[in-house]
Protein backbone atom coordinates (compact mmCIF):
# COMPACT_ATOMS: atom_id res chain seq x y z
CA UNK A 1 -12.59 -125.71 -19.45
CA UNK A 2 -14.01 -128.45 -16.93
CA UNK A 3 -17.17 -130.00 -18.25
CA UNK A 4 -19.85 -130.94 -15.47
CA UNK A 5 -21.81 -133.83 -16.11
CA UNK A 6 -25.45 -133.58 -15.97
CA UNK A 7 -26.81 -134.73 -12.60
CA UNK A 8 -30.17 -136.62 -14.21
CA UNK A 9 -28.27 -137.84 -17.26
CA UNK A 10 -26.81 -140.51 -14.83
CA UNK A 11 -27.86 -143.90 -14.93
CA UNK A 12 -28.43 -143.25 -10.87
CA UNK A 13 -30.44 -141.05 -11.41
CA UNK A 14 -33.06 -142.63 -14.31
CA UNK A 15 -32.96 -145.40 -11.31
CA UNK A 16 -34.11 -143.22 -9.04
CA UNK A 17 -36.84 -141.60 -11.57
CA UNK A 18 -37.74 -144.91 -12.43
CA UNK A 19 -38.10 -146.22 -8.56
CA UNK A 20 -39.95 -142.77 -7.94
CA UNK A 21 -42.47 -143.21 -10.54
CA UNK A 22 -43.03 -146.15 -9.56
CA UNK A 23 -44.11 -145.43 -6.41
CA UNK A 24 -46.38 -142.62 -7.64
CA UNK A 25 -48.36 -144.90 -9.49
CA UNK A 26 -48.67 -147.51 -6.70
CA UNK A 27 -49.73 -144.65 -4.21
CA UNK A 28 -52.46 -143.20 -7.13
CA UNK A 29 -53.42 -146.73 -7.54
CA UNK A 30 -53.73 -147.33 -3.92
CA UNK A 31 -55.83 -144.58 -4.00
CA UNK A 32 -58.05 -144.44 -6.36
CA UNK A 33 -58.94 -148.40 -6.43
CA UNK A 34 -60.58 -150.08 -3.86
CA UNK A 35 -58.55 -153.36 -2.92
CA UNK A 36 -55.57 -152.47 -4.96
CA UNK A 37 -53.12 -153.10 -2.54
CA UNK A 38 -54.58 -155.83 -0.92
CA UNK A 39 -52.65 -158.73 -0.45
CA UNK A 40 -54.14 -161.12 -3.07
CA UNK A 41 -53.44 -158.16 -5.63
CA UNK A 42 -49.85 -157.60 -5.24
CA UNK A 43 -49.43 -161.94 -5.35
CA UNK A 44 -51.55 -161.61 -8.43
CA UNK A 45 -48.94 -158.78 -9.95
């Protein structure tokens, strides 16, 4: 019996996820807050 391993139980892919989510939330907060991703923001994160 071959056993497959689990495409999102690689560390690749919780980097991915992670990256992904990431970007989610910047686009949401981009968004939804005025001046979020101005430029003095992101030095301030």
């Amino acid at each position: 019996m071959v056993l497959r391993q689990n495409l999102f139980a690689t560390t690749n892919a919780r980097v991915v996820g992670a990256f992904c989510v990431a970007a989610l939330l910047h686009l949401t907060g981009t968004v939804l807050i005025p001046g979020y991703s101005a430029p003095f923001a992101i030095r301030a994160m």
